[in-house]
Protein backbone atom coordinates (compact mmCIF):
# COMPACT_ATOMS: atom_id res chain seq x y z
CA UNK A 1 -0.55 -32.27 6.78
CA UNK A 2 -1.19 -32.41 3.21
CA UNK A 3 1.44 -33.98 0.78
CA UNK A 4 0.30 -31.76 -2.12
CA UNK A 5 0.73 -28.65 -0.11
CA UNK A 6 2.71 -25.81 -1.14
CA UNK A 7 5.05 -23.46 0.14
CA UNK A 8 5.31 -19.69 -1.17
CA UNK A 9 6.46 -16.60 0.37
CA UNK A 10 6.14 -12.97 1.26
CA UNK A 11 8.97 -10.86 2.13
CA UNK A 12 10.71 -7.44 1.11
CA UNK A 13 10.22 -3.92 3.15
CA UNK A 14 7.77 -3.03 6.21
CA UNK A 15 5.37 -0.79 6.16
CA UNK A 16 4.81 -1.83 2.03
CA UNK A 17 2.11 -3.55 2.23
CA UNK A 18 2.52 -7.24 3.26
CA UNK A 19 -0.42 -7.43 5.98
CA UNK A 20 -2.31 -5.83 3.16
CA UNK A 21 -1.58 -8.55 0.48
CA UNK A 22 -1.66 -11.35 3.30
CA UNK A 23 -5.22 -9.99 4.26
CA UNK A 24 -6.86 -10.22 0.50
CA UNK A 25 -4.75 -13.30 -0.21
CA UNK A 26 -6.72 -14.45 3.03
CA UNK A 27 -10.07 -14.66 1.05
CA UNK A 28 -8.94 -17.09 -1.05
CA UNK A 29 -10.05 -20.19 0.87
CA UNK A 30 -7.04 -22.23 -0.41
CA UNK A 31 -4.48 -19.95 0.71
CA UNK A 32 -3.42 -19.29 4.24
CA UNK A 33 -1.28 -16.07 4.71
CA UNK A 34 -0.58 -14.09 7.75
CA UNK A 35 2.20 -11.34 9.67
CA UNK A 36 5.51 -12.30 9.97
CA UNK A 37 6.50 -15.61 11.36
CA UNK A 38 8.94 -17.45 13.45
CA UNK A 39 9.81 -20.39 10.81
CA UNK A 40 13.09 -18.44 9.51
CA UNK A 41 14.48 -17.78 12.94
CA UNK A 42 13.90 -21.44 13.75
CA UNK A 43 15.63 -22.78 10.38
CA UNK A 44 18.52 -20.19 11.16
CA UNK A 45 19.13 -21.42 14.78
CA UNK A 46 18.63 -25.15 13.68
CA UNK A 47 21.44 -24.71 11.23
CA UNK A 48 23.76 -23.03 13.34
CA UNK A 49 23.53 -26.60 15.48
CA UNK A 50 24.97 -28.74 12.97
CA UNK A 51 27.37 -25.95 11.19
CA UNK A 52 31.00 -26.01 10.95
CA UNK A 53 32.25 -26.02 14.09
CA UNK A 54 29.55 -27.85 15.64
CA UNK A 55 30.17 -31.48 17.67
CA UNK A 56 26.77 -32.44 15.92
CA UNK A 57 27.98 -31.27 12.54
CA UNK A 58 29.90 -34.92 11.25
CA UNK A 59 26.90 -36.15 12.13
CA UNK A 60 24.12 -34.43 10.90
CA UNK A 61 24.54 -34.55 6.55
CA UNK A 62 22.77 -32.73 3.96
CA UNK A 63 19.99 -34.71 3.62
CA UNK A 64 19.15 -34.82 7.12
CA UNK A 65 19.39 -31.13 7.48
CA UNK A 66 17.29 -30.40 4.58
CA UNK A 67 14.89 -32.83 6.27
CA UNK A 68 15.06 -31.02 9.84
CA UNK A 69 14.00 -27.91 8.02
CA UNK A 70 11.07 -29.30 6.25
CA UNK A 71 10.26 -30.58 9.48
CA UNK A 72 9.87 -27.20 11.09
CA UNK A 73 7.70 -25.93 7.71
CA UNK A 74 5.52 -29.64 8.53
CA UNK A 75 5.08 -28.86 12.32
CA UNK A 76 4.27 -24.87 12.51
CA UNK A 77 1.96 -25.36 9.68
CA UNK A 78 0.39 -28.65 10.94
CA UNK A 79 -2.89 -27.13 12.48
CA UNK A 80 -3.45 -24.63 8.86
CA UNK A 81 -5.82 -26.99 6.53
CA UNK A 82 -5.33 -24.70 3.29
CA UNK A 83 -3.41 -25.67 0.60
CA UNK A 84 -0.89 -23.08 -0.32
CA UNK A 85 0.63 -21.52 2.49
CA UNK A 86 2.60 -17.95 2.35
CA UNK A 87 5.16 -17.71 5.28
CA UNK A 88 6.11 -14.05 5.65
CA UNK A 89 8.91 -12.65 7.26
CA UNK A 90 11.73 -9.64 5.45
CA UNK A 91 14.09 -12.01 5.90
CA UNK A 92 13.68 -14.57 3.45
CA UNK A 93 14.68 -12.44 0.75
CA UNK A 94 18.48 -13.08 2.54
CA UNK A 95 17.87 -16.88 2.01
CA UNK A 96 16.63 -17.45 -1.55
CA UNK A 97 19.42 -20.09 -1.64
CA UNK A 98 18.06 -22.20 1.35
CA UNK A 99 14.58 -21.78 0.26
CA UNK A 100 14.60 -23.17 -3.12
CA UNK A 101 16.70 -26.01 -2.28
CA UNK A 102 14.06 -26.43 0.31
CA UNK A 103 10.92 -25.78 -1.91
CA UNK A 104 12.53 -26.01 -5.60
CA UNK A 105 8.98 -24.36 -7.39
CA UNK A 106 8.56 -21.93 -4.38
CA UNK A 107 7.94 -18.36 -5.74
CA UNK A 108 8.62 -15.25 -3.21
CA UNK A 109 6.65 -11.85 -3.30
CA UNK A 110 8.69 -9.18 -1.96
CA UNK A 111 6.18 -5.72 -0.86
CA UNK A 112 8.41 -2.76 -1.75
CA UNK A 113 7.60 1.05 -1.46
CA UNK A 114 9.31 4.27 -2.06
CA UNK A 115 11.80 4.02 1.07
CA UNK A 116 11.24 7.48 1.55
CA UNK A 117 7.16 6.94 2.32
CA UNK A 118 8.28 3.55 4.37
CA UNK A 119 10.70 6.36 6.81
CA UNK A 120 7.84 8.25 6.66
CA UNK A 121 5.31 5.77 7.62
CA UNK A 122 7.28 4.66 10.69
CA UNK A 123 7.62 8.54 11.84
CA UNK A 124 4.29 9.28 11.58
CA UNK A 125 3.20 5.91 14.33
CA UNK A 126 5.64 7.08 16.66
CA UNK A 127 4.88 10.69 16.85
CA UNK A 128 1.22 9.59 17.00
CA UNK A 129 2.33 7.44 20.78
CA UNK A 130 4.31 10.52 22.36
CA UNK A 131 3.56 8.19 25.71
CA UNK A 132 5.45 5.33 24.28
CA UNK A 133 9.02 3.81 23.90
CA UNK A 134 8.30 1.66 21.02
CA UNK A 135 10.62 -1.07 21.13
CA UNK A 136 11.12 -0.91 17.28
CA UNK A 137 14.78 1.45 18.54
CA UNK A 138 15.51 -1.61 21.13
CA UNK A 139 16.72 -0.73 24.36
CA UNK A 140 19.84 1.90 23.11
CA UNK A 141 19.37 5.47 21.16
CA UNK A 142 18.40 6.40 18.34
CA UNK A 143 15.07 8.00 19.50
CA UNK A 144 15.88 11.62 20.27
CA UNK A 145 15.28 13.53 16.83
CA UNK A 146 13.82 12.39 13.39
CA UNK A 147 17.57 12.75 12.33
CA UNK A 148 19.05 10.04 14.76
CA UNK A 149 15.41 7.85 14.37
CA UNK A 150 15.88 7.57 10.47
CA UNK A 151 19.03 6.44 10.37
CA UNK A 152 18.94 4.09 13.30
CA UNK A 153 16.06 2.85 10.87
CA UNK A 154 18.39 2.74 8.08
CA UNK A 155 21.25 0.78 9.61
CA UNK A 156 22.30 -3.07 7.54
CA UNK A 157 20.66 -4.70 10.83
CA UNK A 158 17.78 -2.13 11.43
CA UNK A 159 14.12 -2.31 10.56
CA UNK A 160 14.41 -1.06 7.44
CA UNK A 161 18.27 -1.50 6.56
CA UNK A 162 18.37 -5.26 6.80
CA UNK A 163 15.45 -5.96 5.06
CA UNK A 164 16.24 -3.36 2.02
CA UNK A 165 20.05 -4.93 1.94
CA UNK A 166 18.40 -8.32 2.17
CA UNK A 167 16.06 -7.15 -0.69
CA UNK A 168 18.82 -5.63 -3.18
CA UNK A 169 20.58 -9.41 -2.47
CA UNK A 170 18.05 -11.19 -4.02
CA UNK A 171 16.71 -8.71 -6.85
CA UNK A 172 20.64 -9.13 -8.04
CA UNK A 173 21.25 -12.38 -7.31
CA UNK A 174 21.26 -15.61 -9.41
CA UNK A 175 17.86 -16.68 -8.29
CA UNK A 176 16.13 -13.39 -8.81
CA UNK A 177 13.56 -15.15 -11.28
CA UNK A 178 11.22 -16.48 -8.31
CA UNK A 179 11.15 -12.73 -7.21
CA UNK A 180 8.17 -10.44 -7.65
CA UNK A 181 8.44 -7.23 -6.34
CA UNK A 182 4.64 -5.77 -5.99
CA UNK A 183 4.83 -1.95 -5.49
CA UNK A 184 2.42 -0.79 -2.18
CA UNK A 185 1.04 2.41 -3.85
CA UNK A 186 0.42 0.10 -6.69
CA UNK A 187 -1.66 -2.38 -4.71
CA UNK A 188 -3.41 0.51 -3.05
CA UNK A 189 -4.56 2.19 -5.98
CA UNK A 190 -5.54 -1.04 -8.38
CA UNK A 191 -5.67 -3.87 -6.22
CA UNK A 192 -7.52 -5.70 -9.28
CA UNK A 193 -5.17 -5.17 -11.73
CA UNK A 194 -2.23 -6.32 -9.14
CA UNK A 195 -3.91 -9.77 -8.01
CA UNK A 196 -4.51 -10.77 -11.36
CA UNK A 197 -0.55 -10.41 -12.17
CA UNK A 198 0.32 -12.27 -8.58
CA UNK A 199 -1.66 -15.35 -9.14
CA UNK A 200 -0.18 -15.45 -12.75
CA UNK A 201 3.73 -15.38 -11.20
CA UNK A 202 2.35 -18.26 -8.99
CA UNK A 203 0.66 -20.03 -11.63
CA UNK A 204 -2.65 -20.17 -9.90
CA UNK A 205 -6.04 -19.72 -11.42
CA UNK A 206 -7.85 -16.36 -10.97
CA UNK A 207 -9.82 -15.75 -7.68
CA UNK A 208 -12.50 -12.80 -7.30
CA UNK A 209 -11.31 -11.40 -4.32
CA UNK A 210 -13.49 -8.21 -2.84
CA UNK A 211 -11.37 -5.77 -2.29
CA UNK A 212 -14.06 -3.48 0.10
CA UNK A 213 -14.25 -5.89 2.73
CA UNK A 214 -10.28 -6.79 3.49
CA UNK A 215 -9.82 -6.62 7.18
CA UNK A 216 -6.53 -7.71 9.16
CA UNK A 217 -5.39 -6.74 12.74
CA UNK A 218 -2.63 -8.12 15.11
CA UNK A 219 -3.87 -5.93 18.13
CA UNK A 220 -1.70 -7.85 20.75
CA UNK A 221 1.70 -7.71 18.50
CA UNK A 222 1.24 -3.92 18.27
CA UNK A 223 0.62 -3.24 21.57
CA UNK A 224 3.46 -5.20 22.22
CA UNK A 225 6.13 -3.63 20.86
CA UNK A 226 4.56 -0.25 21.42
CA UNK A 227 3.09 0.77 17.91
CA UNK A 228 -1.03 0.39 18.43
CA UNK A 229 -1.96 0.04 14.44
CA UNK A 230 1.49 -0.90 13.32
CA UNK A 231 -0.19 -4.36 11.74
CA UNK A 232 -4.16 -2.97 11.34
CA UNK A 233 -5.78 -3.06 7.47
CA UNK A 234 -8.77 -1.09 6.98
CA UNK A 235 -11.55 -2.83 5.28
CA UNK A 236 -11.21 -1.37 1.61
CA UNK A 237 -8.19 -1.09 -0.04
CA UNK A 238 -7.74 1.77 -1.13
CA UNK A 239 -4.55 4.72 -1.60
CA UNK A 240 -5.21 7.53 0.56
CA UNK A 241 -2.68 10.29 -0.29
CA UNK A 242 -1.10 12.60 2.76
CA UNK A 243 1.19 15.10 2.77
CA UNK A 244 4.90 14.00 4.57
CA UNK A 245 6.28 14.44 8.09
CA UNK A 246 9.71 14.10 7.52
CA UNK A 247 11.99 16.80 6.66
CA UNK A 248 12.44 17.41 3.16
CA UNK A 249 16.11 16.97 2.87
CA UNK A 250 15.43 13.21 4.27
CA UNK A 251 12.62 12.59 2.06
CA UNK A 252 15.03 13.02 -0.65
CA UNK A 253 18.02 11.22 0.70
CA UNK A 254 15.70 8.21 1.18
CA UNK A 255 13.92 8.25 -2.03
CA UNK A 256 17.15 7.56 -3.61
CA UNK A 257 17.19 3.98 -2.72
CA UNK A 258 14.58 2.58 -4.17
CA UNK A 259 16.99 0.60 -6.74
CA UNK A 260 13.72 -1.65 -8.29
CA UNK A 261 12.83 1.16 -10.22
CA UNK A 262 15.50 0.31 -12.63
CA UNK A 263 15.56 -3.62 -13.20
CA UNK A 264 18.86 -3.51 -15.41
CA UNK A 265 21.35 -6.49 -14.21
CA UNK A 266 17.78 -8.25 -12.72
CA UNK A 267 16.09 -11.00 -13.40
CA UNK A 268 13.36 -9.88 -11.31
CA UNK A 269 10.17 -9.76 -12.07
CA UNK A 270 8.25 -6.03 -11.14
CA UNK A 271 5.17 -4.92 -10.79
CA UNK A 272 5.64 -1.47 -9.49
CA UNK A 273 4.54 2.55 -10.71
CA UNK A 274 6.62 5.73 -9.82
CA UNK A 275 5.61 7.03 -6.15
CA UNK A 276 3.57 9.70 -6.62
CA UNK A 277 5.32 13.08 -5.40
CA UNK A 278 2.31 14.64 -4.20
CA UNK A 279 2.39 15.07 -0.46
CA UNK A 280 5.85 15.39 -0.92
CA UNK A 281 7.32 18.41 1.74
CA UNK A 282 8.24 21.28 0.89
């Protein structure tokens, strides 16, 4: 485990683009990024051992928590010989607090996308696996029409609710100046004009990344929770436009919360372009 390492992450929406940026980031041979992991989940169960309330929590102080946490950054990471590392996972954006107590110069990239497209995006995958329960509605409802999907989607503790709550935390928060929000369509379209303006919010030096050979699959996660593709990156980046599946009177009601577009009472820093509305329905 290196001593100089350093710790950055990538959070913000699904299906916006965060395998994609892990996968060029990838080519970078001092950088190690990959799909979401575990390392939040572990810090958040940690705490809750030593919280208020807790037998352990008069004995475990500030110091040695913050220490316990590194730990768990040390260990996962202990076998990855690269030295910037970018743990992903949507819910970091809901601890900006912890992490730059943790990691004081850590910078976070947060994948957005018109939440409209992101709806869309999940609908499409799951009407393309008729034969499958995908697990991303758990065990309950939610499945029967596009109506009842969506907004089981859009629920505060849903795949896309939490993680666009968690999101519009941060981008108003107090520490909303180690936030850059990096627009998908954006990165599809100019993936060399994007990079450039990441490793600048990192303070890195340039890298010539080739943005025709970018490949990225987690086969066995996808198969797992029932979405074959869900996690997939083809080999050139590149936007591909499509016309919509949804119904247009969701489209609309979902393309009204994509806040970043106006950065007024944010300290954020954006890199993002209008979502086309071509493809749009009718």
């Amino acid at each position: 485990m290196s001593a100089n390492r350093k710790f950055h992450f990538i959070s913000g929406l699904p299906r916006s683009g965060s395998t994609l940026l892990s996968g060029i980031l990838l080519q970078n041979p001092r950088f190690h990024a990959g799909m979401s992991s575990p390392v939040v989940g572990l810090c958040s169960s940690i705490i809750s051992q030593f919280s208020a309330g807790s037998e352990f929590a008069p004995v475990v102080g500030r110091d040695k928590r913050k220490a316990l946490l590194r730990g768990i950054f040390d260990a996962y990471y202990a076998d990855v010989d690269r030295e910037i590392v970018f743990d992903t996972n949507r819910a970091w954006c809901a601890r900006l607090p912890l992490l730059l107590d943790l990691f004081p110069q850590a910078k976070v990239i947060a994948c957005v996308r018109n939440v409209a497209w992101i709806m869309d995006s999940i609908e499409k995958m799951v009407r393309a696996n008729p034969y499958e329960n995908t697990r991303l509605f758990g065990a309950g409802g939610g499945r029967g029409t596009v109506y009842s999907r969506l907004d089981f989607l859009a629920h505060p503790d849903n795949l896309v609710g939490f993680p666009w709550a968690a999101l519009r935390d941060a981008f108003y928060g107090e520490h909303a100046g180690s936030l850059l929000l990096v627009d998908y369509d954006l990165l599809a379209k100019a993936p060399a004009k994007v990079l450039p303006l990441i490793y600048d919010f990192l303070g890195e030096p340039h890298f010539d990344h080739d943005f025709d050979n970018v490949e990225y699959d987690a086969e066995d996660f996808d198969l797992q929770v029932g979405v074959p593709g869900l996690h997939r990156v083809k080999a050139q980046v590149k936007f591909t436009p499509r016309r919509a599946v949804i119904p247009a009177d969701l489209f609309d009601k979902y393309s009204k919360m994509s806040f970043w577009n106006d950065s007024t009472g944010s300290t954020a820093n954006v890199v993002t372009a209008q979502s086309p509305q071509q493809g749009k329905p009718e």
